[in-house]
N, C-alpha and C. Protein backbone atom coordinates (compact mmCIF):
# COMPACT_ATOMS: atom_id res chain seq x y z
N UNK A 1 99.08 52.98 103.93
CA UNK A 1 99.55 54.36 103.97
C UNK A 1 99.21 54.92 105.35
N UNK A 2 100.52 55.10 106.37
CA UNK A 2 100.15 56.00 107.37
C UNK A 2 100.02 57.62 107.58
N UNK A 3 98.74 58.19 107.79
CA UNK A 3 99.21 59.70 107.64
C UNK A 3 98.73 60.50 108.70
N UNK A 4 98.88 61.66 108.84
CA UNK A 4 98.65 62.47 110.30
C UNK A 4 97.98 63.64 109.52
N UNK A 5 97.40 64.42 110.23
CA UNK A 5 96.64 65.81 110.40
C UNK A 5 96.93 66.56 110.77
N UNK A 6 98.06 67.38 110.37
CA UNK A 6 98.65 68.61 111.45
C UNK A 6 97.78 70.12 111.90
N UNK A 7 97.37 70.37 112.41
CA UNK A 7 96.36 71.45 112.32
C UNK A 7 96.38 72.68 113.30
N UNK A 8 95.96 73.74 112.83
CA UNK A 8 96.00 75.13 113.95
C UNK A 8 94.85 75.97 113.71
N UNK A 9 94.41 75.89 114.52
CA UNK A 9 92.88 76.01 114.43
C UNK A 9 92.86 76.89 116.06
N UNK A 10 92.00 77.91 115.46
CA UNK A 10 91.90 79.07 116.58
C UNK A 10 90.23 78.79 117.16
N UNK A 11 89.35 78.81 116.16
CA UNK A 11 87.76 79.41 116.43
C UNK A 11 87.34 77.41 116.02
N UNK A 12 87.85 76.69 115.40
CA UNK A 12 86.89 75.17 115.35
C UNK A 12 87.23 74.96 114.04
N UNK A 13 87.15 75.63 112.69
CA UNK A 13 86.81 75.10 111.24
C UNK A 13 87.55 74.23 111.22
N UNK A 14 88.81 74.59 111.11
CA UNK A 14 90.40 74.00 110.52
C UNK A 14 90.45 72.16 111.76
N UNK A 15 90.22 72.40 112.88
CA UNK A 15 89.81 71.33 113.71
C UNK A 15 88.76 70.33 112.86
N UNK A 16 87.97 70.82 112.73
CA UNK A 16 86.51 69.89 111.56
C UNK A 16 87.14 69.58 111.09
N UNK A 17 87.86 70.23 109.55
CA UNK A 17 88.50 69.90 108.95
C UNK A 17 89.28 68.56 108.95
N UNK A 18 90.29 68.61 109.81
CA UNK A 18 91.37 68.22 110.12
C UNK A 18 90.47 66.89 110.55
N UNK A 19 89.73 66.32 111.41
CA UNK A 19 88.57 65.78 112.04
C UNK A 19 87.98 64.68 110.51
N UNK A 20 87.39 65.68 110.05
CA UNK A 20 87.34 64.50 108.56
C UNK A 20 87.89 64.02 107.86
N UNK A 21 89.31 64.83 107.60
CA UNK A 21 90.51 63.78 106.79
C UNK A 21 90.81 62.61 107.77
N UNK A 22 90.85 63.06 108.84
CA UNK A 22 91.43 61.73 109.88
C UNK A 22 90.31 60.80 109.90
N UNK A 23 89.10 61.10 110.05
CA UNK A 23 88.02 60.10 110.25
C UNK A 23 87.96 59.01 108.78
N UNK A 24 88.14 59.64 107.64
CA UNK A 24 88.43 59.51 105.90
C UNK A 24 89.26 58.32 105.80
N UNK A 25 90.42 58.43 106.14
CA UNK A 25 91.68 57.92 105.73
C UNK A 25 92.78 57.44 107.34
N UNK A 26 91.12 57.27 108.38
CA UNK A 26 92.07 56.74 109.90
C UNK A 26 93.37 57.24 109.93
N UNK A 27 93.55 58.40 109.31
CA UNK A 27 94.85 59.32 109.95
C UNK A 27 94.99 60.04 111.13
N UNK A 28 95.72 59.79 111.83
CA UNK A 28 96.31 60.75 113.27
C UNK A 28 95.83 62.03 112.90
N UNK A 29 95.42 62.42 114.10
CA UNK A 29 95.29 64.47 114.01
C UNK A 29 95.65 64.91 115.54
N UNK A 30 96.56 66.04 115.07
CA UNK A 30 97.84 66.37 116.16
C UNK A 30 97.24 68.50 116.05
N UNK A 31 97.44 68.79 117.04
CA UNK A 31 96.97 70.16 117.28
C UNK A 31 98.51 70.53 116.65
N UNK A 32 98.80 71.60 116.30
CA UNK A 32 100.21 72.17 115.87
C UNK A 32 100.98 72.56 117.15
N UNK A 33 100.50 73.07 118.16
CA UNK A 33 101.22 73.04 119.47
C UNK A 33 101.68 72.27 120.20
N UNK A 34 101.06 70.82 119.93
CA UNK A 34 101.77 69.79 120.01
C UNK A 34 102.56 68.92 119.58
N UNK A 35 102.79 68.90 118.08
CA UNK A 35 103.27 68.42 117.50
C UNK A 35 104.86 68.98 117.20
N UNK A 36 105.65 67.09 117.24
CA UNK A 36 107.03 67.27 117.47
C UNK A 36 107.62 66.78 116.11
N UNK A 37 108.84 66.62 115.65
CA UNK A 37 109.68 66.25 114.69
C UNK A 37 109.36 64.96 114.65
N UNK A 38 109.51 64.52 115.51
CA UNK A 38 109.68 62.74 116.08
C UNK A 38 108.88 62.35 115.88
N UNK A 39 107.33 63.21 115.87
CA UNK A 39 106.05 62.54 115.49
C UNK A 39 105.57 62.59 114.19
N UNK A 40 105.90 63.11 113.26
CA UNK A 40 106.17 63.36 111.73
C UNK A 40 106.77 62.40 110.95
N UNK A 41 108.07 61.75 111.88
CA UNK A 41 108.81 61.13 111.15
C UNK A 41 108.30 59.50 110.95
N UNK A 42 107.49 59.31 111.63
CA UNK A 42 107.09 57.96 111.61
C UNK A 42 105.78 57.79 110.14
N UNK A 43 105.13 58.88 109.66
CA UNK A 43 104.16 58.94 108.95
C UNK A 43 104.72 58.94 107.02
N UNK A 44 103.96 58.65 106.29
CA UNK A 44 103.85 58.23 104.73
C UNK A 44 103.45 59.70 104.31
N UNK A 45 102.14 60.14 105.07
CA UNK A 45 101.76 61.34 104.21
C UNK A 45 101.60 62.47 105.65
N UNK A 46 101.20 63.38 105.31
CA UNK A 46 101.09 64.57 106.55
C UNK A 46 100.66 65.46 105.77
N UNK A 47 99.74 66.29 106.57
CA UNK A 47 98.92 67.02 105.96
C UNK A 47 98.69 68.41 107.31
N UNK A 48 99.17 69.32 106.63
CA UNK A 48 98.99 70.58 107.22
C UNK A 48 97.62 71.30 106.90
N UNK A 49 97.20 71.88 107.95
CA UNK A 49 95.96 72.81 108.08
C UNK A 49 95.90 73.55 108.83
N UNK A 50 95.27 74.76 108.16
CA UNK A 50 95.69 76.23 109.32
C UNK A 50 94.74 77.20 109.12
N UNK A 51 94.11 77.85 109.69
CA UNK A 51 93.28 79.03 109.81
C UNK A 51 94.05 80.18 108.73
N UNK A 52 93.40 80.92 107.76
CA UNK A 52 93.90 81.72 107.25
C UNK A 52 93.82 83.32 108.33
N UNK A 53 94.96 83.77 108.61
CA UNK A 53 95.10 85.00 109.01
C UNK A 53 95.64 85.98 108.60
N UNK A 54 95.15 86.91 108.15
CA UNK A 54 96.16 88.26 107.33
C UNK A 54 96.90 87.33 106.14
N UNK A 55 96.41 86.51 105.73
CA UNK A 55 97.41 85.79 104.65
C UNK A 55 98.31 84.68 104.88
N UNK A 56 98.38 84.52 106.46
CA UNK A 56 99.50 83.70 106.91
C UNK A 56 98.61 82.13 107.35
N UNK A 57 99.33 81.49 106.91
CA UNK A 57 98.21 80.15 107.37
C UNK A 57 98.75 79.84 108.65
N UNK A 58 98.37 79.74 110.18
CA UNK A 58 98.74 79.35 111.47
C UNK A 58 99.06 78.08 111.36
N UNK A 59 99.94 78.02 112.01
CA UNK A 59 100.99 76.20 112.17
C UNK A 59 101.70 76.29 111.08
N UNK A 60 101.75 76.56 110.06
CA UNK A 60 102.87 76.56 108.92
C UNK A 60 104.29 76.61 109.27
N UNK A 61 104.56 77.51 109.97
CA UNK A 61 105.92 77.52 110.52
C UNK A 61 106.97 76.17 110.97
N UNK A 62 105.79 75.42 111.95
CA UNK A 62 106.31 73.91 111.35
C UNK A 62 106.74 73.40 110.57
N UNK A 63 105.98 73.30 109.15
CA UNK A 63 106.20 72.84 108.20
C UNK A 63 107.51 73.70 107.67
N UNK A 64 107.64 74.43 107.65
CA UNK A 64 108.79 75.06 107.12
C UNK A 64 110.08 75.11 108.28
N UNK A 65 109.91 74.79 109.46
CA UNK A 65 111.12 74.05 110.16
C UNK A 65 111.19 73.13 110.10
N UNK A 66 110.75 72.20 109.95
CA UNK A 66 110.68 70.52 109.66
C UNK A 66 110.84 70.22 108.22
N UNK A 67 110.99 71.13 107.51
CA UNK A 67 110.62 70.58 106.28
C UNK A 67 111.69 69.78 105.64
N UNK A 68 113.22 70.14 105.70
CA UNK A 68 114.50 69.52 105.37
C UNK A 68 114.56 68.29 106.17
N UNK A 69 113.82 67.43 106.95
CA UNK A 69 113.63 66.44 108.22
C UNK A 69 112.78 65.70 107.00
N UNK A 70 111.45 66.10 106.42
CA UNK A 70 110.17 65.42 106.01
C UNK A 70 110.82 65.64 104.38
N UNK A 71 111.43 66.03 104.04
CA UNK A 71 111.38 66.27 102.56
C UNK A 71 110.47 64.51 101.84
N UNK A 72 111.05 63.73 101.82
CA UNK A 72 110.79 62.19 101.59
C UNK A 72 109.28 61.98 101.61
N UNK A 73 108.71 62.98 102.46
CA UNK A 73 106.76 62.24 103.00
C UNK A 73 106.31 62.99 102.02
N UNK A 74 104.89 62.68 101.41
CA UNK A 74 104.20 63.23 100.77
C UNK A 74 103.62 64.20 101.70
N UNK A 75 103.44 65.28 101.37
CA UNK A 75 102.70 66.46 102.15
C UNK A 75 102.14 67.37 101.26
N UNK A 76 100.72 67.46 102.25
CA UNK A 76 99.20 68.55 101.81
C UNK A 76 99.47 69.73 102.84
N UNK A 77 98.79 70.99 102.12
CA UNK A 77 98.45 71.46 103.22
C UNK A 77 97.11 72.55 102.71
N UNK A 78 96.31 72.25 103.93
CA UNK A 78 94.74 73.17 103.30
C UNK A 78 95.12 74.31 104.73
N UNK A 79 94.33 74.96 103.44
CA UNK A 79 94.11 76.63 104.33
C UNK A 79 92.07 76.93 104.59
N UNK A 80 92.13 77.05 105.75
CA UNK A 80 90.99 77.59 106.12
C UNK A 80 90.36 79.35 106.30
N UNK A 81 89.88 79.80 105.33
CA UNK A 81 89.52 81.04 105.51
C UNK A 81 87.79 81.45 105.73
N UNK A 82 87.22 82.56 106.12
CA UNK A 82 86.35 83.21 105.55
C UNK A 82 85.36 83.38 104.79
N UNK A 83 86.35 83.54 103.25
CA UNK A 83 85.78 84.53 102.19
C UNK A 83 85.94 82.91 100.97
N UNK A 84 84.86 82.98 100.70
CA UNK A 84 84.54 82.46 99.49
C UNK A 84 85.16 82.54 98.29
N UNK A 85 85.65 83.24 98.00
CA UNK A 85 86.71 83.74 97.11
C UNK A 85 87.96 82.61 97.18
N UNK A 86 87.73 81.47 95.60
CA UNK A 86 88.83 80.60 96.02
C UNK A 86 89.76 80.93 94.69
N UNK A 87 89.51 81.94 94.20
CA UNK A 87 90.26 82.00 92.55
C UNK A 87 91.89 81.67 92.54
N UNK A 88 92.19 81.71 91.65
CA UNK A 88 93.41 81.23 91.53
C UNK A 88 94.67 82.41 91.94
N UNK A 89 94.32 83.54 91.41
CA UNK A 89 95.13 84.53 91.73
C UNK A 89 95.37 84.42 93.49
N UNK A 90 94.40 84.52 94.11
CA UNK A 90 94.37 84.65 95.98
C UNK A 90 95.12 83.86 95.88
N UNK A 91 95.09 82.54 95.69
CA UNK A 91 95.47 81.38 96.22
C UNK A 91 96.92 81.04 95.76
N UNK A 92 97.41 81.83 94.67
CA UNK A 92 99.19 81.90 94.26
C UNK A 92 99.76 82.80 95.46
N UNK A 93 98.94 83.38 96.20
CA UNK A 93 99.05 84.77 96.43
C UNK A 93 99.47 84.29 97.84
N UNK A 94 98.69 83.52 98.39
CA UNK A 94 98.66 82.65 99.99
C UNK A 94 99.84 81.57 100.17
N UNK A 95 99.82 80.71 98.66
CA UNK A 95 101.09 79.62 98.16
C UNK A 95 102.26 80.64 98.41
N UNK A 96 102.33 81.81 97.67
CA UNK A 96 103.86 82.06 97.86
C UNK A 96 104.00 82.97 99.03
N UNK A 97 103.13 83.22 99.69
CA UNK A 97 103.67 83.93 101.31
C UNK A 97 103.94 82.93 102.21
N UNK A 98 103.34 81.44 101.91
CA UNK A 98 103.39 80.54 103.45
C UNK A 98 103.86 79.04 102.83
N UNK A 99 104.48 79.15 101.66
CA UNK A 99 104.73 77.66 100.79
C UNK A 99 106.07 78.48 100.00
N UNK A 100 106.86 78.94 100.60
CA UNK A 100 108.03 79.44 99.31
C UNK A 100 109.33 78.66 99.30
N UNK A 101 110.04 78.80 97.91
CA UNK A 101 111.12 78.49 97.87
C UNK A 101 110.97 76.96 97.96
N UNK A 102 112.04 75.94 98.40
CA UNK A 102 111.34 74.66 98.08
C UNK A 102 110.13 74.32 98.71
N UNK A 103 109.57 74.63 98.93
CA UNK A 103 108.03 73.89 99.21
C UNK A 103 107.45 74.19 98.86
N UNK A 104 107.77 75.03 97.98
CA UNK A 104 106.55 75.81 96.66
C UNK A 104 105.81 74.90 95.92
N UNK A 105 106.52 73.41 95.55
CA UNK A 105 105.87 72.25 95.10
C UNK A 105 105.20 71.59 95.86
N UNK A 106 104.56 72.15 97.05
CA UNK A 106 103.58 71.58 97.96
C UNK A 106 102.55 71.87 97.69
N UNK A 107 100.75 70.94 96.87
CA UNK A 107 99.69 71.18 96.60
C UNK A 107 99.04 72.04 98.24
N UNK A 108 98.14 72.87 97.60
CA UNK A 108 97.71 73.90 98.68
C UNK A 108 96.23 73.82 98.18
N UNK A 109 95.20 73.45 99.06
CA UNK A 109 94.00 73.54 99.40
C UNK A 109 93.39 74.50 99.49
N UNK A 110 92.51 74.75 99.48
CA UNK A 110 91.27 76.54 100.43
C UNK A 110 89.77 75.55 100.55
N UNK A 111 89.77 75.59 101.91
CA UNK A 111 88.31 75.39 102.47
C UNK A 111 87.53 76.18 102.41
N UNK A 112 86.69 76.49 102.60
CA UNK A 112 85.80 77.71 103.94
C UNK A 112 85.56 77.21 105.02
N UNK A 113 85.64 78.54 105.89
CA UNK A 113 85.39 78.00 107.17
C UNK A 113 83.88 79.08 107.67
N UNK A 114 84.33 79.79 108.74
CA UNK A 114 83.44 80.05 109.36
C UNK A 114 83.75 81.69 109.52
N UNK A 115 82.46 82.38 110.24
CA UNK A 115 82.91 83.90 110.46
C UNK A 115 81.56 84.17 111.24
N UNK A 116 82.36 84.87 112.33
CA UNK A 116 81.53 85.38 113.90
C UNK A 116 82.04 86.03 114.34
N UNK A 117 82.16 87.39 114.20
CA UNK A 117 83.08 88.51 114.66
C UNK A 117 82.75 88.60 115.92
N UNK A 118 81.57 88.56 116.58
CA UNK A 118 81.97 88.66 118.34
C UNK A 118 82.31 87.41 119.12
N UNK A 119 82.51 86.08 118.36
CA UNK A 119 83.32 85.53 119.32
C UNK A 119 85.22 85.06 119.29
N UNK A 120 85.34 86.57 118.25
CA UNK A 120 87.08 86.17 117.81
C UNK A 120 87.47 87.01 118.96
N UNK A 121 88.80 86.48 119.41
CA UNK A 121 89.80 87.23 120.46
C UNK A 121 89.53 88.64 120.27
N UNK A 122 89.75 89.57 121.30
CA UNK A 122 90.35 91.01 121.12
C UNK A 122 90.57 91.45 119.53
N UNK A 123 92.10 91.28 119.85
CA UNK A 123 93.37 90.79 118.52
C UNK A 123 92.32 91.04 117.23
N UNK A 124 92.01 89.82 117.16
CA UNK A 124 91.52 89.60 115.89
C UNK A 124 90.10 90.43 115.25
N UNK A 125 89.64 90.66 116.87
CA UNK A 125 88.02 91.28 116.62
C UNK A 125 88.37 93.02 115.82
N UNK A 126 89.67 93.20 116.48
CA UNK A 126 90.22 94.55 115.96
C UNK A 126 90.49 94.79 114.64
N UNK A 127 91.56 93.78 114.60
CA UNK A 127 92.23 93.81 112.85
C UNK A 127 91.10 93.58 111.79
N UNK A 128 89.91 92.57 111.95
CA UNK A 128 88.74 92.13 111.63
C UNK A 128 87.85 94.03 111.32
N UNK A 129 87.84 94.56 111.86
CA UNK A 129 86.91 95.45 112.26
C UNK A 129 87.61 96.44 111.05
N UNK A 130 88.98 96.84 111.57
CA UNK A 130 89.57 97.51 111.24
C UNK A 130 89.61 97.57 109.45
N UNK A 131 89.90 95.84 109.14
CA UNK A 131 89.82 95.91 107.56
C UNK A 131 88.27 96.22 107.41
N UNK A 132 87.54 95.74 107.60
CA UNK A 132 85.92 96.26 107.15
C UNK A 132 85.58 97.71 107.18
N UNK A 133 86.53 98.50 108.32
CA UNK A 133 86.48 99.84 107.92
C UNK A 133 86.88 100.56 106.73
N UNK A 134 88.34 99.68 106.22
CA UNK A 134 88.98 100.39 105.06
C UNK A 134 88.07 99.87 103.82
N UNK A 135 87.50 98.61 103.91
CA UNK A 135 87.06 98.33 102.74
C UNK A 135 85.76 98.79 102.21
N UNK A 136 84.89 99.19 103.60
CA UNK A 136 83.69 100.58 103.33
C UNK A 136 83.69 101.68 102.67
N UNK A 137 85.20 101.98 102.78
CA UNK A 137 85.71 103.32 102.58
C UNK A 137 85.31 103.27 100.92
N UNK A 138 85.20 102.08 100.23
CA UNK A 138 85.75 101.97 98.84
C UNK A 138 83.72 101.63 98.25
N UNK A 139 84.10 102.37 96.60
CA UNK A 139 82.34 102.15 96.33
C UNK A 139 82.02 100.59 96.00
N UNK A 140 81.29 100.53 96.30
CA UNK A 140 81.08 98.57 96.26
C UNK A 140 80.90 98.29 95.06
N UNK A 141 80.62 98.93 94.04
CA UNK A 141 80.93 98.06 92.88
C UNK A 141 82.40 98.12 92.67
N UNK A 142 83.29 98.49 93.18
CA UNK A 142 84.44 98.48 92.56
C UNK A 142 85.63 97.27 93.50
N UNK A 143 84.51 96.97 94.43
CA UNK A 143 85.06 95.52 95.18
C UNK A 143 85.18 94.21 94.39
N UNK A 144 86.60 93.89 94.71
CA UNK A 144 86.28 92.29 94.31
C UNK A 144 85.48 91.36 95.45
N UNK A 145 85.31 90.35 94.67
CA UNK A 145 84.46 89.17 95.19
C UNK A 145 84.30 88.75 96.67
N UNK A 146 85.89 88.89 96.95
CA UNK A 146 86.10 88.76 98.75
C UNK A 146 85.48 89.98 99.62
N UNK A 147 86.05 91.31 98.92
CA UNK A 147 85.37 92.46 99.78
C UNK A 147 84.21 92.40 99.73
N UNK A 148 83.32 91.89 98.75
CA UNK A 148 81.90 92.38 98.90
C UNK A 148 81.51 91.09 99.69
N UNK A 149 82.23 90.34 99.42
CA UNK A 149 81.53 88.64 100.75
C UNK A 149 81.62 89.35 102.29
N UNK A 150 82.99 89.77 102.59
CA UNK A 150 82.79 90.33 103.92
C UNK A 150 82.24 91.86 104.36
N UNK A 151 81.83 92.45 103.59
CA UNK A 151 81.12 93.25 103.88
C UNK A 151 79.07 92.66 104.15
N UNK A 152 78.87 92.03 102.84
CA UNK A 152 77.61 91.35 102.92
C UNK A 152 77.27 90.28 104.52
N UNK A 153 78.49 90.17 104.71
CA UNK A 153 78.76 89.30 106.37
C UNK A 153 79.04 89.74 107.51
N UNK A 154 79.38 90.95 107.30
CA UNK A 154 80.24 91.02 108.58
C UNK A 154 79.32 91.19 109.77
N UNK A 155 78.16 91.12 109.89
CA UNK A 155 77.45 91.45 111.28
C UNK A 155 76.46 89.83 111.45
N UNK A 156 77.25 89.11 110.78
CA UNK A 156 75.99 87.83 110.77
C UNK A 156 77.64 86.66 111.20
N UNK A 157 76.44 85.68 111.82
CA UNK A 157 77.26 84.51 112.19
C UNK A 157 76.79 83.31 111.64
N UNK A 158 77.98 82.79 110.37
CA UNK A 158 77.75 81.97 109.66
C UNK A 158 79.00 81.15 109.55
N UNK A 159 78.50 80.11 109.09
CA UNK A 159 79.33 78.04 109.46
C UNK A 159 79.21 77.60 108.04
N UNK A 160 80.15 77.92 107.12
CA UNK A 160 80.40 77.78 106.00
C UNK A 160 81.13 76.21 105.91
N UNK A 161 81.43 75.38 106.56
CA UNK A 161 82.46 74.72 107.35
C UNK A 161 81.24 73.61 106.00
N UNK A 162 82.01 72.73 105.40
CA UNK A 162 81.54 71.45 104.51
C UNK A 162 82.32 70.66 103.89
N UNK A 163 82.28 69.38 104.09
CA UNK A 163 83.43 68.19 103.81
C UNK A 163 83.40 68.71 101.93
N UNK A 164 82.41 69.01 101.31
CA UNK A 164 82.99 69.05 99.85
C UNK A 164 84.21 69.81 99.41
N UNK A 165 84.79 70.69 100.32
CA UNK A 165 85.44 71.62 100.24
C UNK A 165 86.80 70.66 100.62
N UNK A 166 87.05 69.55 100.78
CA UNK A 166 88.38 68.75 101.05
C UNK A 166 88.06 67.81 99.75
N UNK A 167 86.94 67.62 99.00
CA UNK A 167 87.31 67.10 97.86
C UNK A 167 88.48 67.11 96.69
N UNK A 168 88.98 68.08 96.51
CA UNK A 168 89.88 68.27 95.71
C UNK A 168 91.73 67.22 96.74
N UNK A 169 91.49 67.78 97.82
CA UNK A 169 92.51 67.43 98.59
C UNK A 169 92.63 65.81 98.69
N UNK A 170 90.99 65.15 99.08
CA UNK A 170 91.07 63.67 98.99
C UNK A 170 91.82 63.15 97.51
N UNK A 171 90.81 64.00 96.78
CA UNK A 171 91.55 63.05 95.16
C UNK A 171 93.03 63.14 94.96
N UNK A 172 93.92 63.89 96.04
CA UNK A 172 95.12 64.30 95.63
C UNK A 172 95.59 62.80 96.61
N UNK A 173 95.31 62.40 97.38
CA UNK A 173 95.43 61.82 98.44
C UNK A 173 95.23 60.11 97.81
N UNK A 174 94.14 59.97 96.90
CA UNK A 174 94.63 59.05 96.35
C UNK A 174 95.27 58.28 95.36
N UNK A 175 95.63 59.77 94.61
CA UNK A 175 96.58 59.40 94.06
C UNK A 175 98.21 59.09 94.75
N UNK A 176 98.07 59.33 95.50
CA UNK A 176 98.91 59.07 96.33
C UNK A 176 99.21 57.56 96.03
């Protein structure tokens, strides 16, 4: 079985990530900015991975231009976020903003990754800031699970980043 690592990775997690499936299963790992049609087409399985942002998993867009090209390959794709919070509701919630329509039958992952608000871009240090403002606004018992993780975090720098968290994804992998 030949397979690749497609990955978009801003701050490192989704890179790790991506880093241990390939080390796992001697699969290729391709940054998403580099990666072409032509290099997809030669592979059995492919496996997307992306930093969760505002909901949108980064590099996906690939997969969903390529996807009528790859229909035939088996394809993963894990999402790297944050917040601890892996329930099922979020995660229909992430599937149908960045997996819709036919690729909705694409198994979807959630890692954890990491969170260090002063070393994210500008950009992100803003939008970052900005939701922790609105979600202060609200009384903390009446937070779900994610709001009260990033509030309990937001001034600390922590590496949530752990291969058990691709367990579910390996076992999918050999069933393969």
């Amino acid at each position: 079985m030949k397979g690749i690592v497609v990955y978009g990775s801003k701050y490192g997690s989704t890179l790790k990530y991506a880093n241990w499936i390939g080390e796992k299963y001697s699969f290729d790992t391709i940054s998403d900015s580099d990666v072409k049609l032509q290099d997809l087409k030669e592979y059995d399985v492919i496996i997307f991975g992306g930093g969760l942002y505002a909901g949108g998993i980064k590099g996906i867009k690939i997969l969903q231009k390529f996807y009528d090209n790859l229909f035939d390959k088996k394809i993963l794709v894990f999402a790297v976020g944050a917040s601890a919070s892996e329930d099922e509701k979020s995660l229909k919630e992430v599937k149908k903003h960045n997996l819709p329509g036919k690729l909705s039958d694409i198994p979807l992952f959630y890692c954890r990754g990491a969170w260090d608000l002063e070393s994210m871009n500008f950009v992100d240090k803003i939008m970052c800031k900005a939701l922790i403002k609105s979600v202060e606004k609200k009384p903390y018992d009446s937070l779900d699970k994610w709001s009260k993780d990033l509030l309990d975090n937001k001034d600390k720098k922590l590496d949530w980043t752990d291969e058990k968290y691709l367990e579910p994804l390996y076992k999918k992998i050999k069933d393969f």
